[in-house]
Protein backbone atom coordinates (compact mmCIF):
# COMPACT_ATOMS: atom_id res chain seq x y z
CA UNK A 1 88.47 133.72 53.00
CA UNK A 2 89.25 137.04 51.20
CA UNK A 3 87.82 140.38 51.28
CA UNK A 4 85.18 139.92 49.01
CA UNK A 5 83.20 137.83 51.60
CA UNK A 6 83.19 141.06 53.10
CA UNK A 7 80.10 142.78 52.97
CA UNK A 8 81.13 146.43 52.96
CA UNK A 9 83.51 145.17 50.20
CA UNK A 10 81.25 142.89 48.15
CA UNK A 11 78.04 145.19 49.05
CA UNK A 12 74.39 142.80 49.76
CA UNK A 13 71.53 143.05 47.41
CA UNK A 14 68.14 143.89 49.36
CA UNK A 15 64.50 141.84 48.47
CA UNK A 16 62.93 145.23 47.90
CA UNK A 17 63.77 148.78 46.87
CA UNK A 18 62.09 149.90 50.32
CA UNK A 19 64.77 147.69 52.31
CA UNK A 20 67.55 148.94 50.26
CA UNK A 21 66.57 152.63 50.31
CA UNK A 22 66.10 152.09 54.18
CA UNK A 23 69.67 150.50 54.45
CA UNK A 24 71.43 153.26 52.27
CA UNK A 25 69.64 155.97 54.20
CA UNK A 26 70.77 154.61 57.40
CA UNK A 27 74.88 154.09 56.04
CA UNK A 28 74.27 157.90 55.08
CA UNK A 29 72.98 158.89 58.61
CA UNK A 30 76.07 156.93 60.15
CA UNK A 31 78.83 158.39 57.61
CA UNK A 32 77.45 161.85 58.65
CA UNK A 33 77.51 161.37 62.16
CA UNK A 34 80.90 160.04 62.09
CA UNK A 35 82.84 161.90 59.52
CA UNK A 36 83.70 158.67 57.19
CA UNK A 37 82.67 157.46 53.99
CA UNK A 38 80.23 154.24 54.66
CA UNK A 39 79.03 153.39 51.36
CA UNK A 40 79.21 150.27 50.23
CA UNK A 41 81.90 149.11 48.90
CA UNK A 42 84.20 150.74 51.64
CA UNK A 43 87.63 149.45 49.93
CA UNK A 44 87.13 149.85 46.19
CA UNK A 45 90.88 148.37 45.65
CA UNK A 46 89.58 145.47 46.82
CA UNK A 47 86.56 145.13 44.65
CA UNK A 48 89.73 145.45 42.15
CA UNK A 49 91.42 142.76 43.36
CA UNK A 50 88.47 140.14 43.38
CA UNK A 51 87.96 141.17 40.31
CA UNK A 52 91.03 139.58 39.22
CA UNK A 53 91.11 137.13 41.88
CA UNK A 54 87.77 135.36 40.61
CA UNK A 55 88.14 136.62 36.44
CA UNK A 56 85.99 134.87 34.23
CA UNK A 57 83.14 134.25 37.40
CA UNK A 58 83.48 137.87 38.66
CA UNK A 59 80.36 138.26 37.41
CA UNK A 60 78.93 135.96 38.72
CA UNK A 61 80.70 136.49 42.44
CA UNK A 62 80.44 140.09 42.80
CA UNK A 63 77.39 142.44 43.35
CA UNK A 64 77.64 145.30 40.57
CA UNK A 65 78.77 147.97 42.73
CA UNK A 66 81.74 145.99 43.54
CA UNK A 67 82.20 145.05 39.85
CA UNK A 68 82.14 148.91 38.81
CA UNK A 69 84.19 150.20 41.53
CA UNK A 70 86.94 152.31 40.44
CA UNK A 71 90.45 150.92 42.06
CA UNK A 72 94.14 149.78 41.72
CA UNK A 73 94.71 145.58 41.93
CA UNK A 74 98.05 143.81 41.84
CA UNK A 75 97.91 139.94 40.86
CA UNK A 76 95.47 138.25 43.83
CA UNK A 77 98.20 135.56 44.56
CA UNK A 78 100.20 138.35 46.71
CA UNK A 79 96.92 139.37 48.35
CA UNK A 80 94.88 136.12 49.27
């Protein structure tokens, strides 16, 4: 297991618009109410990490949001 099982790391992709824009407005209601940052991914380093941790298949591992998330990664091997 590593981090990019994670769900608020490696964010879920909906059926339908209307269940994603029902999802996103709820993680903004919640981030509001408690002062935190909710949005999907949550740990951007380690989108960054399974990035390098699954290279060539990233792609194919990794919803978008994780794939474009801005963060620092050392090699996986000292991680996972």
């Amino acid at each position: 297991m590593n981090p990019a099982w994670d769900e608020a790391v490696n964010c879920s992709s909906y059926r339908t618009s209307e269940i994603e824009h029902h999802v996103e407005a709820r993680i903004r209601e919640r981030s509001l109410a408690d002062g935190m940052d909710y949005s999907c991914p949550v740990e951007p380093n380690a989108c960054a990490k399974a990035r390098n941790r699954y290279a060539d298949f990233a792609e194919r591992r990794l919803h978008p949001a994780c794939l474009a998330a801005e963060g620092d990664a050392r090699p996986w091997w000292r991680f996972w």
